[in-house]
Each structure stands twice: as structure tokens, then as C-alpha cells.
C-alpha atoms as a PDB file:
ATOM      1  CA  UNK A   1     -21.762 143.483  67.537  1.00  0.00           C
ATOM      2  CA  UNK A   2     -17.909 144.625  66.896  1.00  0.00           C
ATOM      3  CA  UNK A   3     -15.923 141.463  66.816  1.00  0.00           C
ATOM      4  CA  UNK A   4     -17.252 137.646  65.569  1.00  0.00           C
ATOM      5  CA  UNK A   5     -19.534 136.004  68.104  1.00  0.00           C
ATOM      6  CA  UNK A   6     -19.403 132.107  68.669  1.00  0.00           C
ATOM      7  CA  UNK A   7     -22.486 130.532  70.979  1.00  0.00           C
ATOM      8  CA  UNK A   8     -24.631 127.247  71.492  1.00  0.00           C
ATOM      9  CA  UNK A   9     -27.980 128.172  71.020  1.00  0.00           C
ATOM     10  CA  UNK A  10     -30.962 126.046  72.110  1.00  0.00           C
ATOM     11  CA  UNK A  11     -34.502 126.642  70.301  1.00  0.00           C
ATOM     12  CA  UNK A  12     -38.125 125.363  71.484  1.00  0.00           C
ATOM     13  CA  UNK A  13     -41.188 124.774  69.959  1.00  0.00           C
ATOM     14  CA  UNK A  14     -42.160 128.775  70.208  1.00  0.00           C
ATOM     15  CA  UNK A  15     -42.029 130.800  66.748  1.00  0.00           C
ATOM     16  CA  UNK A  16     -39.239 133.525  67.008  1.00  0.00           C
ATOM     17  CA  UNK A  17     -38.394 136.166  64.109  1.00  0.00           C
ATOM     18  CA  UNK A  18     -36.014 138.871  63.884  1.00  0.00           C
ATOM     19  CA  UNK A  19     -32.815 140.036  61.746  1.00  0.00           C
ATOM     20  CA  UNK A  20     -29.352 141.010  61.955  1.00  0.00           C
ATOM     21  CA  UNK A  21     -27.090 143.162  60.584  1.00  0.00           C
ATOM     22  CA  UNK A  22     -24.234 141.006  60.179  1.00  0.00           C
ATOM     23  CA  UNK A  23     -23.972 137.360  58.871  1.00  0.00           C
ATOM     24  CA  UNK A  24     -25.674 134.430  60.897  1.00  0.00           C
ATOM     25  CA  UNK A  25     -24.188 130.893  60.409  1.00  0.00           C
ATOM     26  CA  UNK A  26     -25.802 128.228  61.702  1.00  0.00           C
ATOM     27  CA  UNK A  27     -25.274 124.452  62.242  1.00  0.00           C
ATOM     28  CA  UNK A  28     -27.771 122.424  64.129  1.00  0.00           C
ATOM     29  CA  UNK A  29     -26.152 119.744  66.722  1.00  0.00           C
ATOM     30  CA  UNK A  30     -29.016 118.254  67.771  1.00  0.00           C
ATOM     31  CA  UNK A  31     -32.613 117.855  66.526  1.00  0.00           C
ATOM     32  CA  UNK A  32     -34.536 119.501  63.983  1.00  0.00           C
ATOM     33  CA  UNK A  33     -34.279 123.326  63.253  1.00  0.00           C
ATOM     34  CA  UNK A  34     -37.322 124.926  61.093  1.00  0.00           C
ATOM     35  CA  UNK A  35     -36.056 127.900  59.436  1.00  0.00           C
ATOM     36  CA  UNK A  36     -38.010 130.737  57.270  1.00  0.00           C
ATOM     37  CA  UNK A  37     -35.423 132.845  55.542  1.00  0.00           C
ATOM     38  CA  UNK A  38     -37.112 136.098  53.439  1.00  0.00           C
ATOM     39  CA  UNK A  39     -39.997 133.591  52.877  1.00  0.00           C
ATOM     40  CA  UNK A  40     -38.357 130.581  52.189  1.00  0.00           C
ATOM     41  CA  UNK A  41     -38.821 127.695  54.585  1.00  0.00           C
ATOM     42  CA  UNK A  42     -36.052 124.624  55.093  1.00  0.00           C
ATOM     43  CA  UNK A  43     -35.167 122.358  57.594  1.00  0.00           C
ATOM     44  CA  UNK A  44     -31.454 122.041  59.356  1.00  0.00           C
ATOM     45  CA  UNK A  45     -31.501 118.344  60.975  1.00  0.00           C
ATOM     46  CA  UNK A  46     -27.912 117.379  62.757  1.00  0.00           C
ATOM     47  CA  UNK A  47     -25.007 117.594  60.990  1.00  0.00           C
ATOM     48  CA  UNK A  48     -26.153 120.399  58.476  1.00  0.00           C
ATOM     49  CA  UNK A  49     -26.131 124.336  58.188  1.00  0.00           C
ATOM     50  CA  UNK A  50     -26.809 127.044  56.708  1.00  0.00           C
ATOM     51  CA  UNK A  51     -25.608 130.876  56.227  1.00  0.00           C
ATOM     52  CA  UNK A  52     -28.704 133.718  56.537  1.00  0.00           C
ATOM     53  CA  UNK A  53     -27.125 137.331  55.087  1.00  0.00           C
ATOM     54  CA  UNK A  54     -27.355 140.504  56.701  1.00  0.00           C
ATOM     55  CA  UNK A  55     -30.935 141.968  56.990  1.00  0.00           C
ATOM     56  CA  UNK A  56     -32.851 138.859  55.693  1.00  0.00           C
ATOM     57  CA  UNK A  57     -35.666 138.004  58.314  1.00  0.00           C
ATOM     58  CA  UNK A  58     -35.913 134.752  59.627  1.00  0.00           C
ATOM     59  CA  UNK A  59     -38.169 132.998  61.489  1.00  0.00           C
ATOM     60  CA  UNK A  60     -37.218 129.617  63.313  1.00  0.00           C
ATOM     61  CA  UNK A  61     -38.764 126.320  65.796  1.00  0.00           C
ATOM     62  CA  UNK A  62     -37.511 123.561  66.995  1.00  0.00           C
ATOM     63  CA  UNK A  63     -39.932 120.999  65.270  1.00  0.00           C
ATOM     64  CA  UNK A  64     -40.226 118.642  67.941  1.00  0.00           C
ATOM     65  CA  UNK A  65     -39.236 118.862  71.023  1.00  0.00           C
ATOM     66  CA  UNK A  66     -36.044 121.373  71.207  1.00  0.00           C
ATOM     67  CA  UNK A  67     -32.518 121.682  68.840  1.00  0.00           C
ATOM     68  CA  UNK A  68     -28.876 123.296  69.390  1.00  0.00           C
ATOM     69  CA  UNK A  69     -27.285 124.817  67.251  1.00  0.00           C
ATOM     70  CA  UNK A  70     -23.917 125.761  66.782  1.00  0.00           C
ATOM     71  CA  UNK A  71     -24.213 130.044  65.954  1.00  0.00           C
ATOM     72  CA  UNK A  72     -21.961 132.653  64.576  1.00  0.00           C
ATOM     73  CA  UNK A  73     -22.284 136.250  64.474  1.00  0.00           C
ATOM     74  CA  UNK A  74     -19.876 137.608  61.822  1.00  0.00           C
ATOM     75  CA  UNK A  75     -19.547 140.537  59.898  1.00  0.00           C
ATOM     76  CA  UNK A  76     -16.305 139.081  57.789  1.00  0.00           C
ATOM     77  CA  UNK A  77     -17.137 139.881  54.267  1.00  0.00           C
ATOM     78  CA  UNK A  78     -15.511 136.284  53.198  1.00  0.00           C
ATOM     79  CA  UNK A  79     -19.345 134.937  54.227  1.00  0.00           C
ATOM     80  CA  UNK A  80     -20.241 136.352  51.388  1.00  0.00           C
ATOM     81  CA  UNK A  81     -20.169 133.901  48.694  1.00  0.00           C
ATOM     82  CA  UNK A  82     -21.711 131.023  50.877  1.00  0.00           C
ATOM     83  CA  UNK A  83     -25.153 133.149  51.626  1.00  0.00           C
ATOM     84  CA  UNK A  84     -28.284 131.299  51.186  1.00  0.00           C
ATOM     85  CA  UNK A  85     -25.895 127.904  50.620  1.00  0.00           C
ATOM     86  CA  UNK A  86     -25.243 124.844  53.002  1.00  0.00           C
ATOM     87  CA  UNK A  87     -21.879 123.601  53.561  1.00  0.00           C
ATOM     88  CA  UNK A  88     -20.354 121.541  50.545  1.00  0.00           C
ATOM     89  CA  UNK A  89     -18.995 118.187  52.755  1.00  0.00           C
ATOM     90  CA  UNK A  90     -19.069 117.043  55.887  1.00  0.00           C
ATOM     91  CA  UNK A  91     -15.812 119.023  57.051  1.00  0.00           C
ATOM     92  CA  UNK A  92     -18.076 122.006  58.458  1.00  0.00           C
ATOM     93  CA  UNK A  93     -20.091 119.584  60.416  1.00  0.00           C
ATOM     94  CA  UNK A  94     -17.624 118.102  61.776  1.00  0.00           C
ATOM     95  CA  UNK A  95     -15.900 121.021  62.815  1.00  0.00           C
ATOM     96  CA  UNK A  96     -19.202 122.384  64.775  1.00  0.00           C
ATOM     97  CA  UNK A  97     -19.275 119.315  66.523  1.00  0.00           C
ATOM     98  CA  UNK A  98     -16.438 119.985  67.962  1.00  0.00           C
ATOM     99  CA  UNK A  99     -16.723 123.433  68.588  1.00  0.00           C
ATOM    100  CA  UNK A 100     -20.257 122.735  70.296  1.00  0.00           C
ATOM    101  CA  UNK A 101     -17.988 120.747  72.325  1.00  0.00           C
ATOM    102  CA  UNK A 102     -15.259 122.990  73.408  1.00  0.00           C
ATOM    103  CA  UNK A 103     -17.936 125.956  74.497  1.00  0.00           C
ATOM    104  CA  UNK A 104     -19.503 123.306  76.637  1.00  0.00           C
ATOM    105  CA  UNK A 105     -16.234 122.908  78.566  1.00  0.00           C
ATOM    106  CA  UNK A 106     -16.038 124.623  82.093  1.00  0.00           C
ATOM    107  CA  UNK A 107     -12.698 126.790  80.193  1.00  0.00           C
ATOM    108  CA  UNK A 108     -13.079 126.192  76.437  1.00  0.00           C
ATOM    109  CA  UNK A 109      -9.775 125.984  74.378  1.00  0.00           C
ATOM    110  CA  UNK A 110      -8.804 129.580  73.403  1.00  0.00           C
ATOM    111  CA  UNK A 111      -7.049 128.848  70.496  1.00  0.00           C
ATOM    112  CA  UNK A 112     -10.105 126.396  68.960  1.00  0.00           C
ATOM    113  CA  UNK A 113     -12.558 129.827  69.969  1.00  0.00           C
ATOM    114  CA  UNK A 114     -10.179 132.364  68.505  1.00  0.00           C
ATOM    115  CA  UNK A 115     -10.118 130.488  65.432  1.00  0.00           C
ATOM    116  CA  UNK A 116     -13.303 129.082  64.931  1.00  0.00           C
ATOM    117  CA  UNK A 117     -14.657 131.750  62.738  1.00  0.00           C
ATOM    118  CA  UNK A 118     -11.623 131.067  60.163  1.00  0.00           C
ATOM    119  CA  UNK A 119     -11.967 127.596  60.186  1.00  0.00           C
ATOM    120  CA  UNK A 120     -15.478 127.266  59.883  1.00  0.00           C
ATOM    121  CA  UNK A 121     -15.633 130.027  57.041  1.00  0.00           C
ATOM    122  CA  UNK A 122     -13.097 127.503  55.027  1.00  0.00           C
ATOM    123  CA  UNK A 123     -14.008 124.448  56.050  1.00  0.00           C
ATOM    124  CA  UNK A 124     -17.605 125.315  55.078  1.00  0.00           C
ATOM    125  CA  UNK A 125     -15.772 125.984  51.100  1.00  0.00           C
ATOM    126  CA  UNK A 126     -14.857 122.576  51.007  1.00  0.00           C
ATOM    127  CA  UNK A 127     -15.756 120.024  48.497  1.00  0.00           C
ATOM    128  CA  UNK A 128     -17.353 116.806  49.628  1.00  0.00           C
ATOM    129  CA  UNK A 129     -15.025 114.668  48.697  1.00  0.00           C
ATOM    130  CA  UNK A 130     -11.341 114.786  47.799  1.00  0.00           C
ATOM    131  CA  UNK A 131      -8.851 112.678  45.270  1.00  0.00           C
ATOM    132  CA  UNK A 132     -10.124 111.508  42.452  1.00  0.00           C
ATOM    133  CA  UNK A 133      -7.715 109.307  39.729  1.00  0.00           C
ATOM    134  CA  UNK A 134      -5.118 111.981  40.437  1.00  0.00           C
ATOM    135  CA  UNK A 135      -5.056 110.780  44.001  1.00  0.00           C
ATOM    136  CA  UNK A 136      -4.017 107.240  42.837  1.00  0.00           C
ATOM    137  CA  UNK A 137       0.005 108.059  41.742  1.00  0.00           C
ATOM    138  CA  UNK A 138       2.762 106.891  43.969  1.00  0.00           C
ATOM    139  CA  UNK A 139       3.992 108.933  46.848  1.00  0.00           C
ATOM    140  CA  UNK A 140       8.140 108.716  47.608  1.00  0.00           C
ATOM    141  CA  UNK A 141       8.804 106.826  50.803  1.00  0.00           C
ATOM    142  CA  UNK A 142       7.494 107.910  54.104  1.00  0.00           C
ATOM    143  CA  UNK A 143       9.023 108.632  57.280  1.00  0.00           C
ATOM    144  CA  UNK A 144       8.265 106.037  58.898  1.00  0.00           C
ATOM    145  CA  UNK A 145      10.233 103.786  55.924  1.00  0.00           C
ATOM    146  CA  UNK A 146       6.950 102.615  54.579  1.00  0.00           C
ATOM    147  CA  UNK A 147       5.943 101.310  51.249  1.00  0.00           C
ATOM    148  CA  UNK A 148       6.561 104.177  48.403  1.00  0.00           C
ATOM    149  CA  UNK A 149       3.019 104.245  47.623  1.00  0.00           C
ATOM    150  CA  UNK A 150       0.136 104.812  50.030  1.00  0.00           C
ATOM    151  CA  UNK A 151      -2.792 101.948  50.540  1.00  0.00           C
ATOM    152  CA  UNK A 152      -5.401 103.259  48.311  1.00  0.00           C
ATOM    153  CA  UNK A 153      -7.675 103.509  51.168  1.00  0.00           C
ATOM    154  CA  UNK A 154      -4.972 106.242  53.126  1.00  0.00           C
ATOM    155  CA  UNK A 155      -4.907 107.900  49.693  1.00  0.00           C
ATOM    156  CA  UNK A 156      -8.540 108.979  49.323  1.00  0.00           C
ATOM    157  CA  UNK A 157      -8.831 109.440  52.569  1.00  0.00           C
ATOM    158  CA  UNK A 158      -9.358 113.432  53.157  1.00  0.00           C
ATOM    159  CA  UNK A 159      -7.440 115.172  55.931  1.00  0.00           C
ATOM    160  CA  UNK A 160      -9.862 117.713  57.764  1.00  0.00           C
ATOM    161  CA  UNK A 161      -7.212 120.327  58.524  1.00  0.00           C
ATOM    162  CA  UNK A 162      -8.989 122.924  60.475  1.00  0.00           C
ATOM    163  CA  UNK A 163     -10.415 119.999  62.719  1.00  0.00           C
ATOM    164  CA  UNK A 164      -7.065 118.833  63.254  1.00  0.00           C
ATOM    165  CA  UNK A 165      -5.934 122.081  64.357  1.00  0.00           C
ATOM    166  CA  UNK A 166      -8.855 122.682  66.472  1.00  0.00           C
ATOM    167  CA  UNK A 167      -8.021 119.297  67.919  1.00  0.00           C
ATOM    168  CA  UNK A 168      -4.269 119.884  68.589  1.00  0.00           C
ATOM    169  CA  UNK A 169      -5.495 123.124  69.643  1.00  0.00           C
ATOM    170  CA  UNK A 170      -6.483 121.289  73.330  1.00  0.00           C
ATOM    171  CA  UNK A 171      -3.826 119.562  73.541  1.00  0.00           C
ATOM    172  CA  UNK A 172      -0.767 122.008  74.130  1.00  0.00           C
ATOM    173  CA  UNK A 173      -0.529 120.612  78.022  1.00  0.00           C
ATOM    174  CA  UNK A 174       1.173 117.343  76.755  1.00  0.00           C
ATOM    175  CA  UNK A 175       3.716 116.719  73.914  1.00  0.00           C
ATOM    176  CA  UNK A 176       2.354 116.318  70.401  1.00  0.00           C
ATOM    177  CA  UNK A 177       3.819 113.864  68.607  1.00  0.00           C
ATOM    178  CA  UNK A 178       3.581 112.912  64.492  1.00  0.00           C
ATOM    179  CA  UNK A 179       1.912 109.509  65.828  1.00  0.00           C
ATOM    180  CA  UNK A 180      -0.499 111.438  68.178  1.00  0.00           C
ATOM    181  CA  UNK A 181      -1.567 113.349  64.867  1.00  0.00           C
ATOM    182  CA  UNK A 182      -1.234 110.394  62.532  1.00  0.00           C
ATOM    183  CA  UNK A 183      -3.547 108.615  64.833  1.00  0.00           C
ATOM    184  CA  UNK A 184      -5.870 111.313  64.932  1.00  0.00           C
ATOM    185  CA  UNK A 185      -6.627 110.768  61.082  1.00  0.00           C
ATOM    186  CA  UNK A 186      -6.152 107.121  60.471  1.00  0.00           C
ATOM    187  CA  UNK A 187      -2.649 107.106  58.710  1.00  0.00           C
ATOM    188  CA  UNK A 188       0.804 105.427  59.453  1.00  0.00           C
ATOM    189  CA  UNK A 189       3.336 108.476  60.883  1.00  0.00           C
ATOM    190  CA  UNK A 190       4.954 108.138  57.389  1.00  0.00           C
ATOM    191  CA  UNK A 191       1.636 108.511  55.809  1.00  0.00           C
ATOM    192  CA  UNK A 192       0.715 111.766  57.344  1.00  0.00           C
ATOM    193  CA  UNK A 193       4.244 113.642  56.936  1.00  0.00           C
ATOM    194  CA  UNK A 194       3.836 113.218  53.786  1.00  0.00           C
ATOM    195  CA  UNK A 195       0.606 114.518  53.604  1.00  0.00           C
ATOM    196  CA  UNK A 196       1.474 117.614  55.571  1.00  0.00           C
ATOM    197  CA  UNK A 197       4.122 118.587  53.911  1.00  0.00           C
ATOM    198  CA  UNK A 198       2.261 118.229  50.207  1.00  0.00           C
ATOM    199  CA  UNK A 199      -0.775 119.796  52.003  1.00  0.00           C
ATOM    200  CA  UNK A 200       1.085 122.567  54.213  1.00  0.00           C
ATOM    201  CA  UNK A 201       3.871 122.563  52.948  1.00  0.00           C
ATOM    202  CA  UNK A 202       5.780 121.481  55.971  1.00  0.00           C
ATOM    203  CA  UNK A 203       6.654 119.378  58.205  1.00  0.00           C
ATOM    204  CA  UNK A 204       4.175 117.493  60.874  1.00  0.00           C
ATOM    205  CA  UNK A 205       5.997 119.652  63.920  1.00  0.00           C
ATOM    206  CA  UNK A 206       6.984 122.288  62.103  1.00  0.00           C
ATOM    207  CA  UNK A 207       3.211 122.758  61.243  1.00  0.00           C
ATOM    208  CA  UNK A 208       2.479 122.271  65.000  1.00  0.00           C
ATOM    209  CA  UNK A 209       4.864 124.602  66.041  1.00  0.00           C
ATOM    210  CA  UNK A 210       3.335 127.240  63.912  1.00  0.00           C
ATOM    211  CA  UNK A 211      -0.105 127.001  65.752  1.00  0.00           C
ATOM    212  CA  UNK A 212       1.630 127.139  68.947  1.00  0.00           C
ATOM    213  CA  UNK A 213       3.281 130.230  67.941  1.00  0.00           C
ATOM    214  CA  UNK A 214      -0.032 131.702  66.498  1.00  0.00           C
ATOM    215  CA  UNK A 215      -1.679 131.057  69.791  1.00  0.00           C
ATOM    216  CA  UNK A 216       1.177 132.700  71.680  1.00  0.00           C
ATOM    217  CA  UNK A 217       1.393 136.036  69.671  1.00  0.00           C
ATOM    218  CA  UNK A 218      -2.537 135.947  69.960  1.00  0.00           C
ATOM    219  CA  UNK A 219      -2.395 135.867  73.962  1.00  0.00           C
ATOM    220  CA  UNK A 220       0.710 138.546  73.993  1.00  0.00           C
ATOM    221  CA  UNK A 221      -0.978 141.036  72.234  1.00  0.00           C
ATOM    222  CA  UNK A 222      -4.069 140.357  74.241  1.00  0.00           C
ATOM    223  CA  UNK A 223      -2.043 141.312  77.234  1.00  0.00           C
ATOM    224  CA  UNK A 224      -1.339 137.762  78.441  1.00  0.00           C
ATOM    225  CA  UNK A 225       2.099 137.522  80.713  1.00  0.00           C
ATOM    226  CA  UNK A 226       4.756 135.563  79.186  1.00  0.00           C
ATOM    227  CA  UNK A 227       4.557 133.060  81.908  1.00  0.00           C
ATOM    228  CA  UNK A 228       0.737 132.302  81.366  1.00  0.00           C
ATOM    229  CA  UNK A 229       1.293 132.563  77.941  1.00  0.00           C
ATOM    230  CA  UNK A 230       3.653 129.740  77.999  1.00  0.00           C
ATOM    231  CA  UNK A 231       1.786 127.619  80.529  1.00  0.00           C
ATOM    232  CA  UNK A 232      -1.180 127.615  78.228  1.00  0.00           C
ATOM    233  CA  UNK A 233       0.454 127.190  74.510  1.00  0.00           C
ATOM    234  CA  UNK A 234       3.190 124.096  76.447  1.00  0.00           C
ATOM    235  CA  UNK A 235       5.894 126.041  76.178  1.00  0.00           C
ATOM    236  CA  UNK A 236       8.255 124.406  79.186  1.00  0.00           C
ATOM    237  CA  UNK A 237       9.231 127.769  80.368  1.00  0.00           C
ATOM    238  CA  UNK A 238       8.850 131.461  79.906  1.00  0.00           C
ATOM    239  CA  UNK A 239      12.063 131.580  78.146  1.00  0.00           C
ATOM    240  CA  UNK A 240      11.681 128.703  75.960  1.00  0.00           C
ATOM    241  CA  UNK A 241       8.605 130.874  74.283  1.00  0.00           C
ATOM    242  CA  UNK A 242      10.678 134.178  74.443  1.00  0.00           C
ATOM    243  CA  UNK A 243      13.235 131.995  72.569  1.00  0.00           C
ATOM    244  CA  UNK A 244      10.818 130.363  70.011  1.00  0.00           C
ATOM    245  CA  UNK A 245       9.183 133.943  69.381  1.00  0.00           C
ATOM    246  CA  UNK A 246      12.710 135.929  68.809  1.00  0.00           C
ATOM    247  CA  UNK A 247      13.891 133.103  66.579  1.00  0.00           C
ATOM    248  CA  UNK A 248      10.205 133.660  64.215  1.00  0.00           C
ATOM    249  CA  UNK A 249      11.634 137.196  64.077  1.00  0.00           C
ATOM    250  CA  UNK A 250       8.776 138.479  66.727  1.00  0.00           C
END
């Protein structure tokens, strides 16, 4: 294996055993997963992972019935510190929902595959829950000209970043909008900007625009002609990306 490897995987009732020389993450979609790592058995029921390090044997069954799992093949070194560990929060599972998803699809999302591997490495880092009694001070006035301070509800409220992107990631055929992410995660328009720009440190389309443009250098250097390249990132013309690109200094 040379580069990171994304797949569904379905399991059945028979025993298998065998180990890698890379990192295996797993998160089971659906049913019950029985895993023996080095010895050590556990269970991965929907929703929940786990990260097996290179060379460890492991044997694995469905318990009843059959389970999918959402697998990566990786040998990126930032696996490291999560070996042996289940994600922290719900972010990872969430993410591997989605990405289960998108490989279903006839033509999954490139962008959402090429990523994946990022994403789910730092989603799977994240803490359970965010906020805390820092979370509760004031925020200055939206966008949208809303109240200076945030319902407390919107305030704890965590924004799952890589899902977002991975979400915004399928929908470069149609104009993004602030409300179209806003909406995404439950906030007001004014609610999110804020957000993004404490979080990101920019601006709701500015942020967008930066994935695009991601994407776009990602299928250029892959080969990709400008014109395809533009058709799948949204870009209204070949031009209009040449433009967007020279003005990022590419």
C-alpha cells in the first residue's frame, strides 16, 4: 500500500485474522464488530471505532448476522498517538457516516475522498464536548444584525468542521450560501459568521472559497483540464478558476 486507502468493508459471522503494516482505522456503520487485537478482545457497535497499529494481529466477526465498517489504510505517522484508543466524541462518527455514504454513491465526491484521511485523523482528536463557562461571554453583533450575545443553546452548540467541509464538499454544483451553511448546523447566518471567523479565522465564503480552491489545485496537479476542473469545483467558467487561482498567487 503507497498512498491512504478509504473502503466500506462488510464482515460475516466467519473468524478472519491477519496484520498490516500500516495503520488500520476502523468505524463500524452498522451492526456489531468483534475484534481481537494482540489478544485483547472488544466490541465496535455503530457509531464507534477504533485504531489497530502496524503489525498487531487481529482477529474479527460480525457477531450476529453481518457489520460495515467504515476502513482506512494509512501509513501517516499522525495515527500514532490514537493507537489502541477510540475516538474522543461523536465528531469521528459522524464523519464516517458520511463518508460510508459518499463511497456508496455511483461517483463519490472527490474532494470528501481526498480528504477523508485528514479529517478523520482530527476529527477523531476531538473532545466530546465543547464550551464550558468560557463559552457563556457575549459575542459582538452578528451579521445578520442579531442580538450581541448568542442563545445559550447556539453557544454550546459544537460546530463539526471537517463534516461541514465534507458536506460543502458535494455541493460545489449549486451556489453556497452563509444560510445554506448556517442551516447546515442549526445557527442564525449571523450566528455562524461569527463562529467561522473566531473558529477559522475567516469569513463564511472566504472559508468556502478556500476549499474550492484546495479542490481545484488538487485536480490540476492530478492532471485534470481546466475546464473539468472548473465544472466539478462550480467554478462558472474555465477562466473564472484561472482567475481565482492567479489571484491566490498559483
Amino acid at each position: 500500500m503507497h498512498d491512504d486507502a478509504l473502503s466500506l468493508r462488510d464482515y460475516g459471522p466467519s473468524r478472519g485474522s491477519h496484520a498490516h503494516d500500516h495503520f488500520q482505522v476502523l468505524v463500524a456503520l452498522q451492526g456489531v464488530l468483534a475484534l481481537e487485537v494482540e489478544g485483547r478482545g472488544r466490541r465496535l457497535a455503530a457509531g464507534q471505532g477504533f485504531v489497530v497499529a502496524s503489525g498487531d494481529r487481529h482477529d474479527f466477526e460480525a457477531e450476529t448476522g453481518a457489520s460495515r465498517c467504515l476502513v482506512l489504510d494509512t501509513r501517516d505517522a499522525a495515527w500514532t498517538p490514537h493507537v489502541g484508543q477510540r475516538a474522543s466524541g461523536p465528531q469521528a462518527a459522524a464523519l464516517a457516516r458520511y463518508l460510508g455514504l459518499c463511497l456508496a454513491l455511483p461517483r463519490p465526491p472527490a474532494l470528501a475522498l481526498a480528504q477523508a484521511p485528514l479529517l478523520l485523523c482530527e476529527a477523531w482528536a476531538l473532545p466530546p464536548h465543547q464550551g464550558g463557562p468560557g463559552a457563556a461571554r457575549c459575542l459582538p453583533q452578528g451579521d445578520d444584525g442579531g442580538s450581541a450575545a448568542e442563545p445559550l443553546s447556539a453557544r454550546r452548540r459544537p460546530i463539526d468542521w471537517p463534516a461541514l467541509a465534507a458536506w460543502a464538499a458535494t455541493q460545489w454544483h449549486r451556489p453556497l450560501t452563509v444560510d445554506d451553511l448556517a442551516a447546515r448546523v442549526f445557527l442564525s447566518p449571523g450566528q455562524f459568521a461569527q463562529r467561522c471567523r473566531d473558529a477559522q479565522g475567516l469569513s463564511p465564503l472566504a472559508w468556502l472559497r478556500r476549499l474550492r480552491l484546495a479542490e481545484a489545485r488538487r485536480l490540476r496537479a492530478a492532471g485534470l483540464a481546466v475546464a473539468e476542473t472548473a465544472r466539478r469545483t462550480g467554478y462558472r467558467s474555465p477562466s473564472a478558476l484561472t482567475a481565482a487561482l492567479r489571484r491566490e498567487g498559483d
